[in-house]
C-alpha atoms as a PDB file:
ATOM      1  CA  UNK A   1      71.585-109.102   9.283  1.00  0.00           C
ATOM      2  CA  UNK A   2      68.111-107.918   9.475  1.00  0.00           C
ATOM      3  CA  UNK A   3      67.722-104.215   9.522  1.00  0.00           C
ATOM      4  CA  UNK A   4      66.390-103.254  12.935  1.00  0.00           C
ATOM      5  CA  UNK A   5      63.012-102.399  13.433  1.00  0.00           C
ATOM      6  CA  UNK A   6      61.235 -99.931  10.611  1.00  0.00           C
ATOM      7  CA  UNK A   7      62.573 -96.652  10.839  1.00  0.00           C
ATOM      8  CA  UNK A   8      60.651 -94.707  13.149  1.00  0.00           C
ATOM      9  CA  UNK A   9      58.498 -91.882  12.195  1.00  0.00           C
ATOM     10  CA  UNK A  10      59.929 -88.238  12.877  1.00  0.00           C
ATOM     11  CA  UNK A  11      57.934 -86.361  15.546  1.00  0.00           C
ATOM     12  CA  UNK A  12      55.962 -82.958  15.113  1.00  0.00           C
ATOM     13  CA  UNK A  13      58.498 -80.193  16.426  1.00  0.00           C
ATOM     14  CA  UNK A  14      56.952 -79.370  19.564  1.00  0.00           C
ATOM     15  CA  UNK A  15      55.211 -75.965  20.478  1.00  0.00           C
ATOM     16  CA  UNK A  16      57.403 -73.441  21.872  1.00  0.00           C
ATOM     17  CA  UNK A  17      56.050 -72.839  25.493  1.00  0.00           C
ATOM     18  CA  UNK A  18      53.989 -69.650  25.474  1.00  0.00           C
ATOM     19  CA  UNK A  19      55.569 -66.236  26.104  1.00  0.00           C
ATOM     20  CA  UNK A  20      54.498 -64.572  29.021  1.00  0.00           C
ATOM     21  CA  UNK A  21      51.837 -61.640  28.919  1.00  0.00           C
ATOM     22  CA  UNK A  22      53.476 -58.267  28.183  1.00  0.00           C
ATOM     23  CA  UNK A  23      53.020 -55.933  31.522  1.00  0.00           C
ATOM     24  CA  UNK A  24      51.005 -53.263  30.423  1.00  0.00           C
ATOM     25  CA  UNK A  25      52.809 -49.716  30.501  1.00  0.00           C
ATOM     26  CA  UNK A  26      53.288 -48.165  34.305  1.00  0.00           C
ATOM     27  CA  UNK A  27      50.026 -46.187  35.270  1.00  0.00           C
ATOM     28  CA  UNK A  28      47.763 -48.313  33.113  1.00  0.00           C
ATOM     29  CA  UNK A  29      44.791 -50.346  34.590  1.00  0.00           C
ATOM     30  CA  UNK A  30      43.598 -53.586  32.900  1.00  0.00           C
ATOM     31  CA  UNK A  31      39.877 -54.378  34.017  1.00  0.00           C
ATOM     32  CA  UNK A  32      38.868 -57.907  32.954  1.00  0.00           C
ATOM     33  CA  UNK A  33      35.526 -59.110  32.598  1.00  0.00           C
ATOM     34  CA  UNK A  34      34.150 -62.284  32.692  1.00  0.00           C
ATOM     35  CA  UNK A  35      32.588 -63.302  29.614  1.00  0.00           C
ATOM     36  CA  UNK A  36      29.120 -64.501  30.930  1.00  0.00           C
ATOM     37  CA  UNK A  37      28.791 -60.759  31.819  1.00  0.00           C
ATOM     38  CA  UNK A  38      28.908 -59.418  28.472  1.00  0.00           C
ATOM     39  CA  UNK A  39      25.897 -58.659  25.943  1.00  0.00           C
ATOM     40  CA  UNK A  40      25.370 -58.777  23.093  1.00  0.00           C
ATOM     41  CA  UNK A  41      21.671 -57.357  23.652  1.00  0.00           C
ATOM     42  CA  UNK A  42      20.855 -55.427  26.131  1.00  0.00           C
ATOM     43  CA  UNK A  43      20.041 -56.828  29.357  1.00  0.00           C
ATOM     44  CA  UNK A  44      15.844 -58.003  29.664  1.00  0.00           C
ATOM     45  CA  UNK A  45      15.569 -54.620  32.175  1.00  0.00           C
ATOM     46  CA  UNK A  46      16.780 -52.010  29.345  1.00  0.00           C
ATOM     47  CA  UNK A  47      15.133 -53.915  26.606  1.00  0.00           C
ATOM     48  CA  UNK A  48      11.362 -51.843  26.545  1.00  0.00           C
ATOM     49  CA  UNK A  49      14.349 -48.636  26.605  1.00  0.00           C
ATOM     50  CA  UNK A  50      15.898 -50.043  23.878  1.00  0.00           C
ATOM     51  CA  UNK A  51      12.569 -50.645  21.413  1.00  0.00           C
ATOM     52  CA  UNK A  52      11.849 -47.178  22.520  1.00  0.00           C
ATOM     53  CA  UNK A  53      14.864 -45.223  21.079  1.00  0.00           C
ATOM     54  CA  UNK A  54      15.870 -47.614  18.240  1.00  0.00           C
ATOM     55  CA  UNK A  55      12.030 -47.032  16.226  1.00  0.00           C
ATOM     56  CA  UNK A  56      12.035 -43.290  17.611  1.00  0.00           C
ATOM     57  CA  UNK A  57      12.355 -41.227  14.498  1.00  0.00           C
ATOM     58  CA  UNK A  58      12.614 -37.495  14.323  1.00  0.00           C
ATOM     59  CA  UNK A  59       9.042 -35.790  13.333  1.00  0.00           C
ATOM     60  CA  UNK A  60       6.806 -32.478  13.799  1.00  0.00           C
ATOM     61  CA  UNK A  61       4.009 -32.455  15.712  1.00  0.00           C
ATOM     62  CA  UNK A  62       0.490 -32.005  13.653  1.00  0.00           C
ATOM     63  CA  UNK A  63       0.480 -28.286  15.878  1.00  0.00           C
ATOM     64  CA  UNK A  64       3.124 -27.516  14.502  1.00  0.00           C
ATOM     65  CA  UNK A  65       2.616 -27.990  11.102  1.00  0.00           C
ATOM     66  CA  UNK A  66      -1.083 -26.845  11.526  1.00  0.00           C
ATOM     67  CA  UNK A  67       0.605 -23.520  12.781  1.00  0.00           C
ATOM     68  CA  UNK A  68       3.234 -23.348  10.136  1.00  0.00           C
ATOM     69  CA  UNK A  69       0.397 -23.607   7.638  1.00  0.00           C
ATOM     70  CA  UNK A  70      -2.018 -20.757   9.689  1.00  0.00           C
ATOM     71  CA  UNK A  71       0.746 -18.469   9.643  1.00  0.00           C
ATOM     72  CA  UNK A  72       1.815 -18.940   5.769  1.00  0.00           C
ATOM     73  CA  UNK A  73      -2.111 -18.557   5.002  1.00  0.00           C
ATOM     74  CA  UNK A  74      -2.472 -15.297   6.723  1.00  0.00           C
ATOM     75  CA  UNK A  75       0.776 -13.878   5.242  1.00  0.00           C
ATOM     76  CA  UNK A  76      -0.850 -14.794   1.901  1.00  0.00           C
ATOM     77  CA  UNK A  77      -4.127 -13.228   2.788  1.00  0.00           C
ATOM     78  CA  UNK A  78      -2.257  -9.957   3.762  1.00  0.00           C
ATOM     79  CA  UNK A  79      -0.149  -9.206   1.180  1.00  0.00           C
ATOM     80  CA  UNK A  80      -3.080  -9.830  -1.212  1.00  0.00           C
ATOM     81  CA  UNK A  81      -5.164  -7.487   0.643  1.00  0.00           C
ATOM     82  CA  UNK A  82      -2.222  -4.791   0.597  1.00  0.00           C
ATOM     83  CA  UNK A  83      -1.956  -6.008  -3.673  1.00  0.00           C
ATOM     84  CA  UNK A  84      -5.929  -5.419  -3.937  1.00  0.00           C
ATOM     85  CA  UNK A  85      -5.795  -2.002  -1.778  1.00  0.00           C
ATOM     86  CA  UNK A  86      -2.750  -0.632  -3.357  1.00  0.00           C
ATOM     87  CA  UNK A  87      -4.992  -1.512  -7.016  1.00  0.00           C
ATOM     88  CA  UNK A  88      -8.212  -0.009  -5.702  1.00  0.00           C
ATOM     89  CA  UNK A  89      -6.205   3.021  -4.619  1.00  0.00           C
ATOM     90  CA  UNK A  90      -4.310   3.712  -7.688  1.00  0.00           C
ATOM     91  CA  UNK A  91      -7.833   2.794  -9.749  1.00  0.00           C
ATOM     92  CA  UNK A  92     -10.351   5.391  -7.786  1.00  0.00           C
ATOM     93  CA  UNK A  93      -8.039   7.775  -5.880  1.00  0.00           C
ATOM     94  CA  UNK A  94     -10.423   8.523  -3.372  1.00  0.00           C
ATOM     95  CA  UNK A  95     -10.145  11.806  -1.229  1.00  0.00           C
ATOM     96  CA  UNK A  96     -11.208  12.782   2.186  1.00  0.00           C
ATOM     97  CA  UNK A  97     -14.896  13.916   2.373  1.00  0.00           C
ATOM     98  CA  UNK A  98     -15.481  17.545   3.557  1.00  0.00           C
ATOM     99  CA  UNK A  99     -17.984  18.624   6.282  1.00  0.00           C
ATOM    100  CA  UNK A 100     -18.658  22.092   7.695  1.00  0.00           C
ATOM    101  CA  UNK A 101     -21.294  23.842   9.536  1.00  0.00           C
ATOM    102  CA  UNK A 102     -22.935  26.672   7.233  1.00  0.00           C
ATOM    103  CA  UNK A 103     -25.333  28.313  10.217  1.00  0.00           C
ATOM    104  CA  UNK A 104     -27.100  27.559  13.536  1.00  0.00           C
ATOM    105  CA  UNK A 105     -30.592  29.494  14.133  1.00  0.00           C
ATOM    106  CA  UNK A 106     -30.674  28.957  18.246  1.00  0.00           C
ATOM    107  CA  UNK A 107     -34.223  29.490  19.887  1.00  0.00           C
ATOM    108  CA  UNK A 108     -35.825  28.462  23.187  1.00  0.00           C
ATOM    109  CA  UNK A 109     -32.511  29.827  25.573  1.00  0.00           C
ATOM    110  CA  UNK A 110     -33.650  32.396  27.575  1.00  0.00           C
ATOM    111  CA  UNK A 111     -31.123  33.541  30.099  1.00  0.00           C
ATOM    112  CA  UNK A 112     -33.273  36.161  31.613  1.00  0.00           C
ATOM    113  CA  UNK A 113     -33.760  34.033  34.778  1.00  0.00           C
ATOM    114  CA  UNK A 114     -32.384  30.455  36.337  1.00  0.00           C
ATOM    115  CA  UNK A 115     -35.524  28.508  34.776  1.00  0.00           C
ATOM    116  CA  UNK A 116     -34.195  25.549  32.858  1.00  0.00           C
ATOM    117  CA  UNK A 117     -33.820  26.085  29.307  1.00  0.00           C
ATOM    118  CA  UNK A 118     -35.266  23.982  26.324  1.00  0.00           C
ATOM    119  CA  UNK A 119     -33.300  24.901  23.156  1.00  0.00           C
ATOM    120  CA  UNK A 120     -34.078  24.033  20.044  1.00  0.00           C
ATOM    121  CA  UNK A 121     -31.212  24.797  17.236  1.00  0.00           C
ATOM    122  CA  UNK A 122     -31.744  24.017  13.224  1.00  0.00           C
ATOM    123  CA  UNK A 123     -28.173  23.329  11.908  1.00  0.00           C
ATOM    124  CA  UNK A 124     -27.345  23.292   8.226  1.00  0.00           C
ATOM    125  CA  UNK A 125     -24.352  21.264   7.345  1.00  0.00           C
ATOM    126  CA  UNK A 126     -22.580  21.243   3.984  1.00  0.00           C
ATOM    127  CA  UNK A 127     -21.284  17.978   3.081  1.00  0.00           C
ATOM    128  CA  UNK A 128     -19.150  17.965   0.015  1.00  0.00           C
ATOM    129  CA  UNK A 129     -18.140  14.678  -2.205  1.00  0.00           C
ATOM    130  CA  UNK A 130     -15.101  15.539  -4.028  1.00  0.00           C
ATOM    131  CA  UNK A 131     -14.593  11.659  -5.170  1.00  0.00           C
ATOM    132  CA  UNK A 132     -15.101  10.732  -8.972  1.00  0.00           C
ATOM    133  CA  UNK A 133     -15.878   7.167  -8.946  1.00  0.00           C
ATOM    134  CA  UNK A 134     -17.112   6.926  -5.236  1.00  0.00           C
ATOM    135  CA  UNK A 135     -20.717   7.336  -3.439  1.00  0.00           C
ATOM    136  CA  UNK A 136     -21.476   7.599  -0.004  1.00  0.00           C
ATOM    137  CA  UNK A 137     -24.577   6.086   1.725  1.00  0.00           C
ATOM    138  CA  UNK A 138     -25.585   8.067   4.706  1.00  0.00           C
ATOM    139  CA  UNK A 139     -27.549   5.059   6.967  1.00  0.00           C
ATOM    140  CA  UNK A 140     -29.928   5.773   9.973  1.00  0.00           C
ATOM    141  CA  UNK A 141     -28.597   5.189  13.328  1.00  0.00           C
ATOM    142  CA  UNK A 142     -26.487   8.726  13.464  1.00  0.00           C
ATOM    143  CA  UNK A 143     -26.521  11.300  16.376  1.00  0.00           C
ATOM    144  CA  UNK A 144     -25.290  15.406  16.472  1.00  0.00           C
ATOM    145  CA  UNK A 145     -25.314  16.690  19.987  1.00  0.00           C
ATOM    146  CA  UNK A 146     -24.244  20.573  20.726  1.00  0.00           C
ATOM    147  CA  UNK A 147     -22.542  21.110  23.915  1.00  0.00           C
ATOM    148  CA  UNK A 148     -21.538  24.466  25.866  1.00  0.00           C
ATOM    149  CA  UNK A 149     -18.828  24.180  28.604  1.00  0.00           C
ATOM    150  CA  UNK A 150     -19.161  19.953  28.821  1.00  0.00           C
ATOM    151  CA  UNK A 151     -23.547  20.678  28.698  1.00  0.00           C
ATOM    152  CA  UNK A 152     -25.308  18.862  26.274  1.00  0.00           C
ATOM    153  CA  UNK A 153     -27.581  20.968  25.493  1.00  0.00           C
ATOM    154  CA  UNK A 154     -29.694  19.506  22.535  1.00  0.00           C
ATOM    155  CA  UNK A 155     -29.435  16.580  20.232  1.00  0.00           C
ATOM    156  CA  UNK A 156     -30.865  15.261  16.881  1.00  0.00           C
ATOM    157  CA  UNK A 157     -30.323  12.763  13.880  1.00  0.00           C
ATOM    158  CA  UNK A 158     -29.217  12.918  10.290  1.00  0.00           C
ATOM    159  CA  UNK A 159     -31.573  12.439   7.464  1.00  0.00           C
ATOM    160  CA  UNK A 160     -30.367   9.241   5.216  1.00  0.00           C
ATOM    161  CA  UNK A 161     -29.362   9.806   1.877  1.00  0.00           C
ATOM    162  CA  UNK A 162     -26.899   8.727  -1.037  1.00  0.00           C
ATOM    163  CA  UNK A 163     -24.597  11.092  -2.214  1.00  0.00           C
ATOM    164  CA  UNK A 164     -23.498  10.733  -5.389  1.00  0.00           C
ATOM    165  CA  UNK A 165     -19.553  11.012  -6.400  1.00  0.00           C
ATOM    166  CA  UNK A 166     -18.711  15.208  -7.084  1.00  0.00           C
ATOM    167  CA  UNK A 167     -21.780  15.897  -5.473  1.00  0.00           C
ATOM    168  CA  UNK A 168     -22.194  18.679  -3.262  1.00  0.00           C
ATOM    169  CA  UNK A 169     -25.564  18.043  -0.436  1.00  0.00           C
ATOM    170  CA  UNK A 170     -26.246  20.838   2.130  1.00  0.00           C
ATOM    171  CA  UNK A 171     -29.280  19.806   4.907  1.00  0.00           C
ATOM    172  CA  UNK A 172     -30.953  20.864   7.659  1.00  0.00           C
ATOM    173  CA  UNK A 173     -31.003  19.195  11.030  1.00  0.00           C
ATOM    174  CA  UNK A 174     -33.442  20.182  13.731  1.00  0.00           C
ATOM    175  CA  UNK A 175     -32.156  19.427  17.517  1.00  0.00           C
ATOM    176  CA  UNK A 176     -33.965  19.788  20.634  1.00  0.00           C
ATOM    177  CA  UNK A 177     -32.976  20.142  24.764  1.00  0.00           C
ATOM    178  CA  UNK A 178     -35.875  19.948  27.142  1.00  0.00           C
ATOM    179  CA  UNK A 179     -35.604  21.226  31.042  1.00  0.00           C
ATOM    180  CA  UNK A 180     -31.475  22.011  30.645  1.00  0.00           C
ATOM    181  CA  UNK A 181     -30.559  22.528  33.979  1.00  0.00           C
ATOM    182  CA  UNK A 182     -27.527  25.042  34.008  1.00  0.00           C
ATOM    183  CA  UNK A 183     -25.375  25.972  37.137  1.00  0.00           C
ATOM    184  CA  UNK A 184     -24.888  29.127  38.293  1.00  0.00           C
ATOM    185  CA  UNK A 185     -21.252  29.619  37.468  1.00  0.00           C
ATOM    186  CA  UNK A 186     -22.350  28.134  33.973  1.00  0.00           C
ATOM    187  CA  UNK A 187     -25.324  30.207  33.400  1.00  0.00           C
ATOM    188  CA  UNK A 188     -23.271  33.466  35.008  1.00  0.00           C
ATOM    189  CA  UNK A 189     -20.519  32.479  31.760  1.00  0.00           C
ATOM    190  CA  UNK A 190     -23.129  31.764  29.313  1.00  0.00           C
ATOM    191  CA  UNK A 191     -24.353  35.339  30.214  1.00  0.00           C
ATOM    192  CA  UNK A 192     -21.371  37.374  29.696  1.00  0.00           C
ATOM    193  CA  UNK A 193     -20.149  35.776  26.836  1.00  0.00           C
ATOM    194  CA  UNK A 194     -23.238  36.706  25.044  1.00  0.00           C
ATOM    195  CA  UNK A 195     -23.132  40.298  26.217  1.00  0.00           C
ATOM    196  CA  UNK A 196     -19.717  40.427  24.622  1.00  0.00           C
ATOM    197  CA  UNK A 197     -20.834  38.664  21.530  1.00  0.00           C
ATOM    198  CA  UNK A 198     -18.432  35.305  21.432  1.00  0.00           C
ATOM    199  CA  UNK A 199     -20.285  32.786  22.441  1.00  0.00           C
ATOM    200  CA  UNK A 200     -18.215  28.925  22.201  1.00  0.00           C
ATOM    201  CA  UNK A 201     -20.196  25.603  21.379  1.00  0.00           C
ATOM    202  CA  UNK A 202     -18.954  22.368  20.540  1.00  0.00           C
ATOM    203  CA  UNK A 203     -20.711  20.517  17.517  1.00  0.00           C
ATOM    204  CA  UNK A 204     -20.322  16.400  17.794  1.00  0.00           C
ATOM    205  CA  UNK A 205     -21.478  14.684  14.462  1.00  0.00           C
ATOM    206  CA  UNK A 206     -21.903  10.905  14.205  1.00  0.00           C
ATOM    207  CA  UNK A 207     -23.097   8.697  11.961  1.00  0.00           C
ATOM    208  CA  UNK A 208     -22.581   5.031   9.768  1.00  0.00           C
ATOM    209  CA  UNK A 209     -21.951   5.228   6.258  1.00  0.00           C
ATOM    210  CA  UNK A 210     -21.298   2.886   3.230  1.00  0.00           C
ATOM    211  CA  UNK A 211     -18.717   3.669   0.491  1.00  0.00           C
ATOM    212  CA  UNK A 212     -19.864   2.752  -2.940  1.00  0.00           C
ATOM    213  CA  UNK A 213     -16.950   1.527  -5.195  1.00  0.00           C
ATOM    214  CA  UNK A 214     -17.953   1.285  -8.292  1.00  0.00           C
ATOM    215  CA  UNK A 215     -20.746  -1.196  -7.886  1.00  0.00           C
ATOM    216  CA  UNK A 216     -19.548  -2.658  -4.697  1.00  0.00           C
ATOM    217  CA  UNK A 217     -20.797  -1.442  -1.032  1.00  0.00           C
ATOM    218  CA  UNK A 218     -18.655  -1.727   1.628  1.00  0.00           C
ATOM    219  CA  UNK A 219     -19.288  -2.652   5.187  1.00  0.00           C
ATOM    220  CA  UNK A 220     -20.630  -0.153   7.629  1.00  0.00           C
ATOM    221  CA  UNK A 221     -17.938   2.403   8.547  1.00  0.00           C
ATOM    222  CA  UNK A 222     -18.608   5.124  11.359  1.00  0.00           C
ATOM    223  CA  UNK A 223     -17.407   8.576  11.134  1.00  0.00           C
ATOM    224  CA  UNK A 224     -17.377  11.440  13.808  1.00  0.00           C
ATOM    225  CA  UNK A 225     -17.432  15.137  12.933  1.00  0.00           C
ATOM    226  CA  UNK A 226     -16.171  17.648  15.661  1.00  0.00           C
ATOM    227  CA  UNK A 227     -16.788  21.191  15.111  1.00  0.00           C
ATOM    228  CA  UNK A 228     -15.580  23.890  17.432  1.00  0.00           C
ATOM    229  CA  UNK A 229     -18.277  26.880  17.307  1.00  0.00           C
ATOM    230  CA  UNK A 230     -18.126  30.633  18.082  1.00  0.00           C
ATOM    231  CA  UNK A 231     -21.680  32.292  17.586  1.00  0.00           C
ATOM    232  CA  UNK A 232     -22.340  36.100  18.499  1.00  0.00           C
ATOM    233  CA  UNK A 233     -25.691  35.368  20.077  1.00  0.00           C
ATOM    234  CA  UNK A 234     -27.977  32.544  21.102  1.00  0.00           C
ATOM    235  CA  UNK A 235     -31.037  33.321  18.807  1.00  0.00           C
ATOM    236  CA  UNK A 236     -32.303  32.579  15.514  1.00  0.00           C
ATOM    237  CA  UNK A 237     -30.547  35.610  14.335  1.00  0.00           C
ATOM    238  CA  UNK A 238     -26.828  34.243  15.176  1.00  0.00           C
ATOM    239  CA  UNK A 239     -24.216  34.317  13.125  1.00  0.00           C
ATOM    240  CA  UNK A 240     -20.967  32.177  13.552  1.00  0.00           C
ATOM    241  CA  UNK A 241     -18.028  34.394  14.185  1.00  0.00           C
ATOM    242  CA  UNK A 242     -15.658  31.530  13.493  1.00  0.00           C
ATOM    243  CA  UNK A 243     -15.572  27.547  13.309  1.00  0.00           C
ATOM    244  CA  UNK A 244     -13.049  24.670  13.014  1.00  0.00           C
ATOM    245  CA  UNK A 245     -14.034  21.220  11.757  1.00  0.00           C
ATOM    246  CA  UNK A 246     -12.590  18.137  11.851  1.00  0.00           C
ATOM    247  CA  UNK A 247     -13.066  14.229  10.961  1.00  0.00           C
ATOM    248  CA  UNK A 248     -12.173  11.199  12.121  1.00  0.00           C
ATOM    249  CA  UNK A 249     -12.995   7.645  10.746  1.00  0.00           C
ATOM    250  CA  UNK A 250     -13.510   4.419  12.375  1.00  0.00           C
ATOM    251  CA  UNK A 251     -13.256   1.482  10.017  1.00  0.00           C
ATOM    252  CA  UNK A 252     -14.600  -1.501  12.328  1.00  0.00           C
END
């Protein structure tokens, strides 16, 4: 007997039916999104945003740099000024100048009536240079004025002349007042202070100089010379009964 029909062929097992979805966990929200709605890029909208913070890179602006680099240079410049001064100082050891008023010969005040008053007053100043490696250039363009009770009541310039380092200079200044007017309380003081043989006047020197440093001039530097003044009379015959000087320097 024929065998029956070729053996058949075993079948693929077949695929379990798929499990159901787990349930997510109690208070837990599942969002689903279609996927045409998600990017990859992002949408044509945002893209210009995109370009803009994807090429941005982190950099100083040129002011800021161009003030980090003004500030370094000037921190530079000043502590090699400070270097130089500190050198120069400890090289010439320079010393304050000294200035005092030696006499006054007063003419021209006559107090006799209320007329104004012209006075004309020669004052001799001593300037002393006590520096050894220093010179001082006395330059034009100076003023001394001699005041009683806020009255100006002559004025005059400085001669111009070098003094030398140790040097010692005393000169002679000649100041003139024309048609003073004085006040009757003023001229009333001016009166009785004389009689009693203490009369106060205020001496204001000015005047640019140049400091010579070795063989190097500096810029123009103005100093001011304030002397307080006691004289026993106002003629050419005065003596000063006591004085006080002092000096102030103005660099710029």
């Amino acid at each position: 007997m024929a065998s029956s029909s070729s053996a058949q062929a075993p079948s693929k097992p077949s695929q379990p039916p798929p499990g159901k979805p787990v349930p997510p966990p109690p208070g837990t929200y599942v969002v689903q999104i279609p996927k045409d709605q998600i990017y990859r890029y992002p949408p044509p909208e945002n893209s210009h945003k995109f370009d803009k913070y994807s090429k941005k890179k982190p950099r100083r602006s040129c002011c800021c740099r161009c003030l980090c680099w003004t500030v370094g240079l000037l921190l530079v410049l000043i502590i090699l000024a400070g270097v130089a001064a500190g050198v120069l100082y400890l090289v010439f050891r320079p010393e304050s100048p000294d200035y005092t008023v030696d006499d006054l010969e007063i003419r021209g005040v006559n107090l006799t009536s209320s007329s104004p008053i012209s006075p004309r007053i020669d004052v001799t100043v001593r300037a002393r240079n006590p520096n050894d490696k220093i010179g001082i250039y006395y330059e034009r363009g100076s003023s001394v004025n001699v005041f009683y009770n806020g009255v100006n009541l002559c004025n005059g310039v400085l001669p111009a002349f070098y003094q030398p380092s140790n040097n010692l200079t005393v000169f002679k200044t000649a100041l003139r007042g024309s048609d003073i007017v004085l006040s009757n309380g003023v001229h009333s003081a001016l009166v009785t202070q004389q009689r009693n043989g203490r009369v106060p006047l205020r001496l204001n020197l000015e005047a640019p100089v140049k400091i010579k440093i070795g063989a190097v001039k500096t810029w123009k530097i103005n100093f001011k010379v304030k002397c307080d003044l006691t004289v026993d009379k106002l003629t050419a015959e005065s003596k000063i009964v006591s004085k006080d000087c002092d000096y102030s320097v103005k660099l710029w």
